[in-house]
Protein backbone atom coordinates (compact mmCIF):
# COMPACT_ATOMS: atom_id res chain seq x y z
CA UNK A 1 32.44 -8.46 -5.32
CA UNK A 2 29.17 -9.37 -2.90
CA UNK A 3 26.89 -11.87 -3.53
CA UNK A 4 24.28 -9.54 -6.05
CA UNK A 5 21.48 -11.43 -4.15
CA UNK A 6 23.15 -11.26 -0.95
CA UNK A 7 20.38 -9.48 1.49
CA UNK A 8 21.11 -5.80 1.61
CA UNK A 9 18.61 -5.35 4.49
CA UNK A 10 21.24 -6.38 6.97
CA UNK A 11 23.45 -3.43 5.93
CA UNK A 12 21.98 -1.36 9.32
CA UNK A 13 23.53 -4.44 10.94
CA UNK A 14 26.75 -5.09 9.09
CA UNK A 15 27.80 -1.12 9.17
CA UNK A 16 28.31 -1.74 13.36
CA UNK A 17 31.20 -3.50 12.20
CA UNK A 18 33.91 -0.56 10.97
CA UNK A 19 36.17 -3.39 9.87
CA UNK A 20 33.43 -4.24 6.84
CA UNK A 21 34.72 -2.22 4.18
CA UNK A 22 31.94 -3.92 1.94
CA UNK A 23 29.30 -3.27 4.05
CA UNK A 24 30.76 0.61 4.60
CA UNK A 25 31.44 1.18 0.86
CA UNK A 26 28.03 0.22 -0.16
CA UNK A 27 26.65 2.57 2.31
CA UNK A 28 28.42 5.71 1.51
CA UNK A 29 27.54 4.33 -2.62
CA UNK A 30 24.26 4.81 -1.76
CA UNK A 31 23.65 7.69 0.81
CA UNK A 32 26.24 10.11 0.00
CA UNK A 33 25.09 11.76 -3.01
CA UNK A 34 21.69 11.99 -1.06
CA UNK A 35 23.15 13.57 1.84
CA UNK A 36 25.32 15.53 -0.76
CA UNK A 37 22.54 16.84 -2.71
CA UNK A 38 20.47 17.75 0.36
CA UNK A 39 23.52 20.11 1.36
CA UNK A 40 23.44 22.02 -2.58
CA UNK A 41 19.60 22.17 -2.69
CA UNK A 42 20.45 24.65 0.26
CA UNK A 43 22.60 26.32 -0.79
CA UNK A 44 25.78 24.78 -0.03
CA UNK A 45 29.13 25.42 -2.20
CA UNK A 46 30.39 22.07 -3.77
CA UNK A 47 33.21 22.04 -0.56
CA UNK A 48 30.79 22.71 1.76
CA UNK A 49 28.27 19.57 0.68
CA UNK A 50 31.48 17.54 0.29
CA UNK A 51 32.08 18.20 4.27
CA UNK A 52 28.71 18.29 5.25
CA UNK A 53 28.42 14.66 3.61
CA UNK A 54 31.68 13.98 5.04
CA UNK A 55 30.79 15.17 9.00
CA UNK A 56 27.66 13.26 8.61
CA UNK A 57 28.95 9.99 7.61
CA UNK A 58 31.52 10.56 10.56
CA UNK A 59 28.70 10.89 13.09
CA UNK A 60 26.70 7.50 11.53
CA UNK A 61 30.32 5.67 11.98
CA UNK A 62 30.33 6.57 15.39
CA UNK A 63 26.88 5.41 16.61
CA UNK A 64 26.16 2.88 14.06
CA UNK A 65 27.59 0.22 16.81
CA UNK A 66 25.04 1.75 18.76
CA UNK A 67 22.39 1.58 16.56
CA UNK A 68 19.43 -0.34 17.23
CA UNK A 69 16.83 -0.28 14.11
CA UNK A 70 13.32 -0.48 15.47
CA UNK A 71 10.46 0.06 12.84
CA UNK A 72 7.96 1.45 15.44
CA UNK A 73 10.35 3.87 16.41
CA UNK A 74 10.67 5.46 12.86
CA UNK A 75 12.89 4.56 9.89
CA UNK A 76 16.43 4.41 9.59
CA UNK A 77 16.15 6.50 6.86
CA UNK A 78 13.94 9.57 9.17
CA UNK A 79 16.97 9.02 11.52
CA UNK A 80 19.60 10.42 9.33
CA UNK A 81 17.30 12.80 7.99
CA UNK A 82 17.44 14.27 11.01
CA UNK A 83 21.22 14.12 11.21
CA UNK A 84 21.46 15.39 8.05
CA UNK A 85 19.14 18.39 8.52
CA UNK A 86 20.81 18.81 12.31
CA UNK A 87 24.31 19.03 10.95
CA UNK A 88 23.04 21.50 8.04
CA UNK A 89 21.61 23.63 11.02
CA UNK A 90 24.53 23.43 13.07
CA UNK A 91 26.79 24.46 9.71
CA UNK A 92 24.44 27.66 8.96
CA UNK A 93 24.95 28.56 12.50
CA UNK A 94 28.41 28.55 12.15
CA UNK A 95 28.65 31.02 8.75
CA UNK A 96 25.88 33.17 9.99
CA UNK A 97 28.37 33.59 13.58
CA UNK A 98 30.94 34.27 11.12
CA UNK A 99 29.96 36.18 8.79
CA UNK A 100 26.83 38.73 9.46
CA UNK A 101 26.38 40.30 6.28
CA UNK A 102 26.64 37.59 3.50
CA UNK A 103 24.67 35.70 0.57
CA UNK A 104 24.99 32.29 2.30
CA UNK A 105 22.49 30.41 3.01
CA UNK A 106 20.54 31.54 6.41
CA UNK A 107 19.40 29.17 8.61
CA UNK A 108 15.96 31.00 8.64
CA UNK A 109 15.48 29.96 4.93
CA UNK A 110 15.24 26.13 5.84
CA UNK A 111 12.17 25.22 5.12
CA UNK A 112 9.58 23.77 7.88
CA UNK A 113 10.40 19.73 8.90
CA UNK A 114 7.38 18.12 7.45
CA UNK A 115 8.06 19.49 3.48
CA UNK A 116 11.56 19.20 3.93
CA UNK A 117 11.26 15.73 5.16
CA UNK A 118 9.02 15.27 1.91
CA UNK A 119 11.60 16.01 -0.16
CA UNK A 120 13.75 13.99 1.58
CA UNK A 121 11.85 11.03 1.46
CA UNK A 122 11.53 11.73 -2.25
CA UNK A 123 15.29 12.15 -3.06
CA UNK A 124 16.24 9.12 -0.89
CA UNK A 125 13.61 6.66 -2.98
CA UNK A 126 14.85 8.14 -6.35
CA UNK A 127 18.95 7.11 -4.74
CA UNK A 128 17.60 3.96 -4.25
CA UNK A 129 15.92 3.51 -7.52
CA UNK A 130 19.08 4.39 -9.12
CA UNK A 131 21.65 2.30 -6.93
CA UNK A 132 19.47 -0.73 -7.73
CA UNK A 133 19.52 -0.12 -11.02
CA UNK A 134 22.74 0.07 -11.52
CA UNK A 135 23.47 -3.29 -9.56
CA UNK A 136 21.06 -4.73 -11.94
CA UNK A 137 22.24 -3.39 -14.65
CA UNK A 138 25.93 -5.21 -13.92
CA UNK A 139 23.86 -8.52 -13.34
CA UNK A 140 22.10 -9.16 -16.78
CA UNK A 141 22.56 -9.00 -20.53
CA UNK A 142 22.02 -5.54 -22.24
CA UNK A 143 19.67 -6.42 -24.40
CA UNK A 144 17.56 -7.06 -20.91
CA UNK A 145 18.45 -4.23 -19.69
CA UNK A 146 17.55 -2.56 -22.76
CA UNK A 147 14.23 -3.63 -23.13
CA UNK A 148 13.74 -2.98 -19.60
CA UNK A 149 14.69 0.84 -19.75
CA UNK A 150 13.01 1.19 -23.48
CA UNK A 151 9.45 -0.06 -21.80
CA UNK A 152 9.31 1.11 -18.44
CA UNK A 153 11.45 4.11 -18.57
CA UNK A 154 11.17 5.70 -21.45
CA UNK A 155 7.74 4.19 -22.10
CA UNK A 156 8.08 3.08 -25.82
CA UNK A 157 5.93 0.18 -27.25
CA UNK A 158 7.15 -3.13 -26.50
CA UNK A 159 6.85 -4.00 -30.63
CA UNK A 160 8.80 -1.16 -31.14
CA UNK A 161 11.58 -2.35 -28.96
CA UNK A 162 11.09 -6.16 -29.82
CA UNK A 163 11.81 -5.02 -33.54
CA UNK A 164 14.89 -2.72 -32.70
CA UNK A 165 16.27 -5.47 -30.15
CA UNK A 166 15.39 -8.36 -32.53
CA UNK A 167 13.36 -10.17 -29.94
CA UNK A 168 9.66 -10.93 -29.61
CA UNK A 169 7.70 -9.05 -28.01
CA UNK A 170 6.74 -11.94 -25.52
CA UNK A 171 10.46 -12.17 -24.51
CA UNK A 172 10.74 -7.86 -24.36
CA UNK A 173 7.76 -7.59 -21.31
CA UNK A 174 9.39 -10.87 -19.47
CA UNK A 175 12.86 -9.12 -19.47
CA UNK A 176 10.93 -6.01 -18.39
CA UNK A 177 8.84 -8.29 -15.70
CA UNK A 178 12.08 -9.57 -14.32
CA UNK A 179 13.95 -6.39 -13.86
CA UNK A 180 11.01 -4.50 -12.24
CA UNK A 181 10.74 -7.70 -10.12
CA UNK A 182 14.71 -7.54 -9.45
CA UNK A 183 14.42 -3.68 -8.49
CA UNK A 184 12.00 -3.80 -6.50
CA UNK A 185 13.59 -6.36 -4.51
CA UNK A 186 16.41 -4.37 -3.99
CA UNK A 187 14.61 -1.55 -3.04
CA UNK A 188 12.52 -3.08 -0.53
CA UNK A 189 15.82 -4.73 1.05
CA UNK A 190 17.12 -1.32 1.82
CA UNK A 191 14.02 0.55 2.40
């Protein structure tokens, strides 16, 4: 298992090599179900999200050694957006050729770039809000984790918690402290 401090913003980097399983398995761990889920919000049959998650990873795998990340040229994150919404486009295209009266999804129903790349951006933070926690999550105790989740997520009192955890109250917000601290290093590594 990876070093879970090991800096995850050279994944972009590590992914040109197609040897590094590691790098390559934490990369599908985290953008596959986004990719997946952008493919059902439209529409997509469970089979069809599978391959358009599939055919898009393919086409990342084959430029990544290409791939040069520069920030003033937009994120890496816009850049598969547009795969993603390219290879949707390019799948719609392909039913609607097929099939001319059906319930599919038409390519006309997309909506326009700038929401859809909204709700992309939205999905994609909410992936990597739940990747990190889970890493985190594997990395400390659970009554840390606990109080983390208790105070920040579900947004009970920290005595509350401090009682049902048998902690103080002190020692609930530092545990909640260093996990938001943790996750939003984790986050910022990738984003």
């Amino acid at each position: 298992m990876s070093d879970p401090h090991e800096t995850r913003a050279s994944l972009l980097v590590r992914i040109r090599d197609q040897r590094d399983g590691q790098a390559w398995s934490q990369f599908v761990e985290i953008y596959s179900p986004l990719i997946y889920g952008f493919g059902r919000k439209h529409g997509l049959q469970d089979a069809d999200a599978v391959d358009l998650t599939q055919e898009v990873l393919r086409i990342v795998a084959r430029t990544a050694e290409r791939f040069e990340y520069d920030a003033k040229l937009g994120s890496f994150r816009g850049w598969l957006f547009t795969i993603v919404r390219n290879e949707l486009r390019t799948w719609l295209n392909r039913q609607q050729r097929m099939v001319v009266a059906t319930e599919s999804p038409r390519l006309e129903d997309l909506p326009d770039d700038a929401a859809e790349s909204a709700s992309w951006d939205q999905e994609h933070e909410r992936r990597l809000f739940a990747w990190a926690a889970e890493q985190i999550q594997k990395e400390i105790q659970p009554a840390t984790w606990q109080a983390f989740w208790r105070t920040a997520v579900e947004g009970q009192a920290g005595k509350d918690v401090a009682a049902d955890l048998e902690m103080s109250v002190a020692a609930v917000y530092l545990a909640k402290s260093r996990v938001m601290a943790r996750l939003k290093e984790l986050v910022k590594e990738l984003g």
